[in-house]
N, C-alpha and C. Protein backbone atom coordinates (compact mmCIF):
# COMPACT_ATOMS: atom_id res chain seq x y z
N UNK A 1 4.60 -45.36 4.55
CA UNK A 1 4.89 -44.17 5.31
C UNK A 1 3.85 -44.07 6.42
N UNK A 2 4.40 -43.69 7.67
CA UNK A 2 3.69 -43.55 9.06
C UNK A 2 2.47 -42.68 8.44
N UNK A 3 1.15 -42.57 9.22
CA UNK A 3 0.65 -41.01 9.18
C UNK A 3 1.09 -40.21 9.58
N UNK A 4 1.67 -40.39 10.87
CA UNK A 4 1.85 -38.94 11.72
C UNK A 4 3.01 -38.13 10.83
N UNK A 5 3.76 -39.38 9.72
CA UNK A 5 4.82 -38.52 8.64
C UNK A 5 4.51 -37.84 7.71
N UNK A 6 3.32 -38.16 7.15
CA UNK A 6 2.58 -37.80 6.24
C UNK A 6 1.52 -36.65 6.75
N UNK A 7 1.56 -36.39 7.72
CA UNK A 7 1.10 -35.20 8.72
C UNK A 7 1.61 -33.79 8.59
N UNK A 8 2.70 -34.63 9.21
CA UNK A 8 4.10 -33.60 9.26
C UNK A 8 4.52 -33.16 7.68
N UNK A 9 4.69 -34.09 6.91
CA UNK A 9 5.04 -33.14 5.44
C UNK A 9 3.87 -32.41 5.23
N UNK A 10 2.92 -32.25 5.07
CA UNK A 10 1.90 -31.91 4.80
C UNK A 10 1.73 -30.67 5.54
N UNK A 11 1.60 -30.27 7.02
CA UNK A 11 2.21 -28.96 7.20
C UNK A 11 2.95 -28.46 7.21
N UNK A 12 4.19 -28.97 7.05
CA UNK A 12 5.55 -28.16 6.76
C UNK A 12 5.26 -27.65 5.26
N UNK A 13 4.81 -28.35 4.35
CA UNK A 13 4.20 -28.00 2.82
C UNK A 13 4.09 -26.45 2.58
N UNK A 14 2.50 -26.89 4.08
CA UNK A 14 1.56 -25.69 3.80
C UNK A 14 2.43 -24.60 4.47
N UNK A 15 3.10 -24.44 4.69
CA UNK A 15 4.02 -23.22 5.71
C UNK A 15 4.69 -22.53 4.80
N UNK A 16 5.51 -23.64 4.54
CA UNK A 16 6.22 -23.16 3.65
C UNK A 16 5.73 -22.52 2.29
N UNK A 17 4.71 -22.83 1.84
CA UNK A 17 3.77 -22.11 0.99
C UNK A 17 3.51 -20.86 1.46
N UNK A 18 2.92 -20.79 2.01
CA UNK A 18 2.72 -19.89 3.08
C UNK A 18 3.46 -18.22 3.21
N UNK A 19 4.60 -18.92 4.09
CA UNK A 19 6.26 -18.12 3.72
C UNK A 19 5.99 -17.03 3.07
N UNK A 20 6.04 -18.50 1.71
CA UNK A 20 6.40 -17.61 0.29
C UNK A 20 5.92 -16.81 -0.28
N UNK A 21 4.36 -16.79 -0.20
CA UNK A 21 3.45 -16.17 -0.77
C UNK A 21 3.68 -14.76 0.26
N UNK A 22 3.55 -14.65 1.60
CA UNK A 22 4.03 -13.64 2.49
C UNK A 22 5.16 -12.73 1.87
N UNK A 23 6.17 -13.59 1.42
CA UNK A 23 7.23 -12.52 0.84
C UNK A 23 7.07 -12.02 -0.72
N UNK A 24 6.22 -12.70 -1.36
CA UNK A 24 6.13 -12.44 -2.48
C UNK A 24 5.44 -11.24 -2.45
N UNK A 25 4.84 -10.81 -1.47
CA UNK A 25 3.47 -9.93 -1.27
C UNK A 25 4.25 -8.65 -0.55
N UNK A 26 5.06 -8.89 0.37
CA UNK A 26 5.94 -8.05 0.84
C UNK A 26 6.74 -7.35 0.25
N UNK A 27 7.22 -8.11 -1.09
CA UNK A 27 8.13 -7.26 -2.14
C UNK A 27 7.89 -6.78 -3.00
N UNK A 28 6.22 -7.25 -3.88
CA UNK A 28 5.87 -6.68 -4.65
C UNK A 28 4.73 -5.49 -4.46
N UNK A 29 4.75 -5.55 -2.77
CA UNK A 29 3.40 -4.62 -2.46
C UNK A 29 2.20 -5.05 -2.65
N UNK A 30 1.09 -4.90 -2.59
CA UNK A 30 0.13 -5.33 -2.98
C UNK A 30 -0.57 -6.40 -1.65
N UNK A 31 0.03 -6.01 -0.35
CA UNK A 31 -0.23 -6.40 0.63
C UNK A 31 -1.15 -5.65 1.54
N UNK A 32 -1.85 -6.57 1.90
CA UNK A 32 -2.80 -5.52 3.20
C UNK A 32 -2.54 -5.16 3.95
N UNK A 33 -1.75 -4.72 4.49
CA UNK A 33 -0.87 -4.19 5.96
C UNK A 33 -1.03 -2.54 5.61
N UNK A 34 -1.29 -2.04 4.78
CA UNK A 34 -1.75 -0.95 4.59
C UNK A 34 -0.56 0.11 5.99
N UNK A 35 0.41 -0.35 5.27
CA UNK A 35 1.38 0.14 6.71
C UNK A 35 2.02 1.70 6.21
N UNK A 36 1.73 2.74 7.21
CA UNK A 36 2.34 4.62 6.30
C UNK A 36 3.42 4.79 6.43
N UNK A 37 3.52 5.69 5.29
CA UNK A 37 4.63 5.79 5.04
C UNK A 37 5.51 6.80 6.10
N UNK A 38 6.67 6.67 6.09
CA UNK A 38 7.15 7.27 7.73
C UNK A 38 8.99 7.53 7.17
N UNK A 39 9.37 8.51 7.71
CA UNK A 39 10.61 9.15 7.75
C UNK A 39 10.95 10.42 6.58
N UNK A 40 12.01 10.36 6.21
CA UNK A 40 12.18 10.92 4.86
C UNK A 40 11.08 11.03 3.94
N UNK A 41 11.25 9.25 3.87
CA UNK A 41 10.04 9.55 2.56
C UNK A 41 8.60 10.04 2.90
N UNK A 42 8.38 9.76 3.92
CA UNK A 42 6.79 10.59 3.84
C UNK A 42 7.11 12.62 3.48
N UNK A 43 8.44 12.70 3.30
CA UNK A 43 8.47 14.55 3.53
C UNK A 43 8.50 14.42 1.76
N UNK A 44 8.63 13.11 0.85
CA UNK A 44 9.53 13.41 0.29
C UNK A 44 8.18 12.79 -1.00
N UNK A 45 7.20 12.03 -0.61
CA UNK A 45 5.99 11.34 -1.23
C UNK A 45 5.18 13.15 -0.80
N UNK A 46 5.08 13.31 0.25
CA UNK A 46 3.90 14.14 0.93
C UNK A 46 4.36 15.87 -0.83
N UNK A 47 5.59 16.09 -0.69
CA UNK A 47 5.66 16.93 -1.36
C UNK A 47 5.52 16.67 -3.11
N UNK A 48 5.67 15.46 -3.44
CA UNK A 48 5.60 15.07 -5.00
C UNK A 48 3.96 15.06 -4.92
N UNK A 49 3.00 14.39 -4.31
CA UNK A 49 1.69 14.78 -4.10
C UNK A 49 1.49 15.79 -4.02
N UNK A 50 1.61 16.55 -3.49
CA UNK A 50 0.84 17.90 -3.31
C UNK A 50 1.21 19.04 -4.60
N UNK A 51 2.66 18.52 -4.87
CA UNK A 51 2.85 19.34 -6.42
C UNK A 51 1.62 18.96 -7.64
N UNK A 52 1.69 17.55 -7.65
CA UNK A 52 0.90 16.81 -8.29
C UNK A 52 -0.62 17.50 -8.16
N UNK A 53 -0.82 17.52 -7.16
CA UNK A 53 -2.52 18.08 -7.20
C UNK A 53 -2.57 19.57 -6.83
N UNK A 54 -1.55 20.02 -6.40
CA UNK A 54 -1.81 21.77 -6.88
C UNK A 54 -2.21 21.78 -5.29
N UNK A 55 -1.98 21.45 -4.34
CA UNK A 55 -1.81 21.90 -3.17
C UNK A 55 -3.21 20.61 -2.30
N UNK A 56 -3.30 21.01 -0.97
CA UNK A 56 -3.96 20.56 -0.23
C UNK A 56 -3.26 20.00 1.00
N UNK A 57 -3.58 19.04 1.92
CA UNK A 57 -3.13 18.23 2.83
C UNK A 57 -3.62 16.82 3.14
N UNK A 58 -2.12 16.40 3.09
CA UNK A 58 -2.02 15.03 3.17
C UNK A 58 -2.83 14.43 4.51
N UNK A 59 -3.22 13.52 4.16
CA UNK A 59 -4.80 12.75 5.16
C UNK A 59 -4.28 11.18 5.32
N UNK A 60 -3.34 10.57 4.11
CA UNK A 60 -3.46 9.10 4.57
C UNK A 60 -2.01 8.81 3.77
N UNK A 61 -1.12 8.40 4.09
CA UNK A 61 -0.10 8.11 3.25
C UNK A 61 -0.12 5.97 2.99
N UNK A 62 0.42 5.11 2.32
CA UNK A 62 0.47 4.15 2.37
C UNK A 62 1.73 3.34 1.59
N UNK A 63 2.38 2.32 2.19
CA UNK A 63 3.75 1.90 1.39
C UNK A 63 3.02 0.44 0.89
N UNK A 64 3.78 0.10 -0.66
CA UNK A 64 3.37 -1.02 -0.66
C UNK A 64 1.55 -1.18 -1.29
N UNK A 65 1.17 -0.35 -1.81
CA UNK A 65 -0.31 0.13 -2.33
C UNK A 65 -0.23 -1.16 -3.26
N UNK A 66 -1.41 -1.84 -3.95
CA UNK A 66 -1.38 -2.45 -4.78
C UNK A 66 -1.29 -1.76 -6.01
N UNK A 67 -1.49 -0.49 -6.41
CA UNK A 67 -0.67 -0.09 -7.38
C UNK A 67 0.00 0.72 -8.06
N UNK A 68 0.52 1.15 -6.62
CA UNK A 68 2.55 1.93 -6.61
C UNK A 68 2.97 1.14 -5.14
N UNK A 69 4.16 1.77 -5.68
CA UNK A 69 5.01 2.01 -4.32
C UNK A 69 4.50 2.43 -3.20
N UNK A 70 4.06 3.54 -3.26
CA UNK A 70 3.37 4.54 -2.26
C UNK A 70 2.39 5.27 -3.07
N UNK A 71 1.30 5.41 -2.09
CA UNK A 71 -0.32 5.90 -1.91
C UNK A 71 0.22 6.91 -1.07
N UNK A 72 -0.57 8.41 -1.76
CA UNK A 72 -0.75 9.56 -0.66
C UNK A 72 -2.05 9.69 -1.19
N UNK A 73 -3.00 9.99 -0.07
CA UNK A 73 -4.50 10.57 0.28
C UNK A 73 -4.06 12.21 0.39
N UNK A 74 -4.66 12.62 -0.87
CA UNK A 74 -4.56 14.31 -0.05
C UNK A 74 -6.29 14.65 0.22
N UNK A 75 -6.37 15.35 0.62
CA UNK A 75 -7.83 16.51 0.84
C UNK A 75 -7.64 17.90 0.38
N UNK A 76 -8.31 17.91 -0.76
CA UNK A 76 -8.40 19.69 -1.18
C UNK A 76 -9.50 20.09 -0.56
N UNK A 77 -9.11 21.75 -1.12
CA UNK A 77 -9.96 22.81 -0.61
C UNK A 77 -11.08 22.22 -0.05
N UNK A 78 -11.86 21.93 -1.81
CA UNK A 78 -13.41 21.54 -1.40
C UNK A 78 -13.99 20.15 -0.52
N UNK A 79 -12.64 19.73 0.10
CA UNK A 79 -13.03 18.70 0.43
C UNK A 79 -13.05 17.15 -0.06
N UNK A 80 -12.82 17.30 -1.18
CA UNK A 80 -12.87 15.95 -2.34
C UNK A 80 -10.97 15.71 -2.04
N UNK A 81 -11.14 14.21 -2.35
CA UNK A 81 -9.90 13.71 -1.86
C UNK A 81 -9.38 12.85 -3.09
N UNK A 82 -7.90 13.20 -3.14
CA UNK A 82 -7.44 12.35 -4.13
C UNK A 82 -6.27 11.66 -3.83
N UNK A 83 -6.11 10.11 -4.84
CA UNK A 83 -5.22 9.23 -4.18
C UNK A 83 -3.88 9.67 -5.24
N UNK A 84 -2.70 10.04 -5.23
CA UNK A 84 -1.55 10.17 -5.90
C UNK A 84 -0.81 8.84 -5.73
N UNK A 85 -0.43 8.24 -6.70
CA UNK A 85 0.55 6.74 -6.53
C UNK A 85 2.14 7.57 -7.40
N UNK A 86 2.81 6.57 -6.57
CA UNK A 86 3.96 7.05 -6.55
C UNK A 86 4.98 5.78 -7.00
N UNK A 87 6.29 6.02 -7.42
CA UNK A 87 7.17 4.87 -8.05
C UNK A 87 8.23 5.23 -6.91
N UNK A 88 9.11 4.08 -6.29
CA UNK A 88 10.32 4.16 -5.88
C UNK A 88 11.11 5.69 -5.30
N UNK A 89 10.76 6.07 -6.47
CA UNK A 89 12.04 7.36 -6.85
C UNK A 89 10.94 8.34 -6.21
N UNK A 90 9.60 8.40 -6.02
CA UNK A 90 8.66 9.49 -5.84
C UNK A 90 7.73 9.96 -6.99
N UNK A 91 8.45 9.31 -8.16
CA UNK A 91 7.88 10.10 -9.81
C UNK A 91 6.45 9.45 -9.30
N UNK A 92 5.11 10.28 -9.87
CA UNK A 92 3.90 10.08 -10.10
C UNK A 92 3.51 8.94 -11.29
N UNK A 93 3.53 8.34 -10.82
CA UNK A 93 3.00 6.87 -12.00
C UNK A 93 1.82 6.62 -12.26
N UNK A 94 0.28 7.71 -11.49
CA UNK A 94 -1.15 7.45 -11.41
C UNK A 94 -1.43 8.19 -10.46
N UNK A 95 -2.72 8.38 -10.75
CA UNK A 95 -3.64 9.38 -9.47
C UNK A 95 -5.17 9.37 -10.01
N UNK A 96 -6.30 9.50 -9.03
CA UNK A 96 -7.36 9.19 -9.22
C UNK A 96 -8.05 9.95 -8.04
N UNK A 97 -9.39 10.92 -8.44
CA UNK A 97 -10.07 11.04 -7.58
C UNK A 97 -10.49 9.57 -6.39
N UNK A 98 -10.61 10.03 -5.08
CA UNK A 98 -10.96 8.44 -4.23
C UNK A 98 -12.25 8.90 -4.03
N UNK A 99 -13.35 8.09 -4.60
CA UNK A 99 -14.57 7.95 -4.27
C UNK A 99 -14.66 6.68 -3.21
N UNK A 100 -14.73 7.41 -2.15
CA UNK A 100 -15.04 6.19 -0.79
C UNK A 100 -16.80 5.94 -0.80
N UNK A 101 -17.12 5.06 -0.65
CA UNK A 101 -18.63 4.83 -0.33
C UNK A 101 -19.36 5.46 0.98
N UNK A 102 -20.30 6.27 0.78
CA UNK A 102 -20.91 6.46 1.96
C UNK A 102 -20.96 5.70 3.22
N UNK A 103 -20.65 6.20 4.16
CA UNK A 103 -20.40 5.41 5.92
C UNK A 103 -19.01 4.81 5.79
N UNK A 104 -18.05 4.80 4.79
CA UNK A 104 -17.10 4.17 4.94
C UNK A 104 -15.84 4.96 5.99
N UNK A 105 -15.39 5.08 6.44
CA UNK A 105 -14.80 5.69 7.64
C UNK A 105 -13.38 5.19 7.46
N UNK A 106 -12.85 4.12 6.54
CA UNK A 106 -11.89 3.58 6.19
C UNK A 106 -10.56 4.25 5.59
């Protein structure tokens, strides 16, 4: 076999690897694109959160969280912020105070 063939399979390989792992990540979430949530469902995540934590305002929404569906950031009263994870349907599947690290701006 030529090199330059053995080139060529060899990045078509890695691409195609590649691809896959891209969509695997795309469907199961757990992707960094950290992309918000937008239309309907943000009216529809924003209100199952805020039931969930007894009021406040939504600060960061996210689709695709590594672990829900959807991430809402709220901010209460005092200021302390919590992350609500969400399933498909909106049901609450987890929630956790978010302790961000000092200077983190993220």
């Amino acid at each position: 076999m030529e090199r330059r063939t053995k080139i060529g399979i060899t990045v078509a390989s890695l691409l195609a690897a590649g691809a896959g792992a891209a969509g695997i990540a795309a469907a199961g979430g757990g992707d960094d694109s950290e992309a918000p949530i937008t239309g309907s469902a943000l009216d529809k995540a924003s209100a199952a959160a805020l039931a969930e934590t007894g009021g406040g305002e939504v600060s960061e929404t996210e689709v695709g969280d590594e672990e829900s569906y959807y991430e809402v950031e709220v901010t209460l009263e005092d200021g302390s912020q919590r992350d609500v994870q969400l399933d498909r349907s909106f049901d609450v599947v987890g929630g956790e105070a978010d302790e961000e690290e000092a200077g983190d701006t993220d």
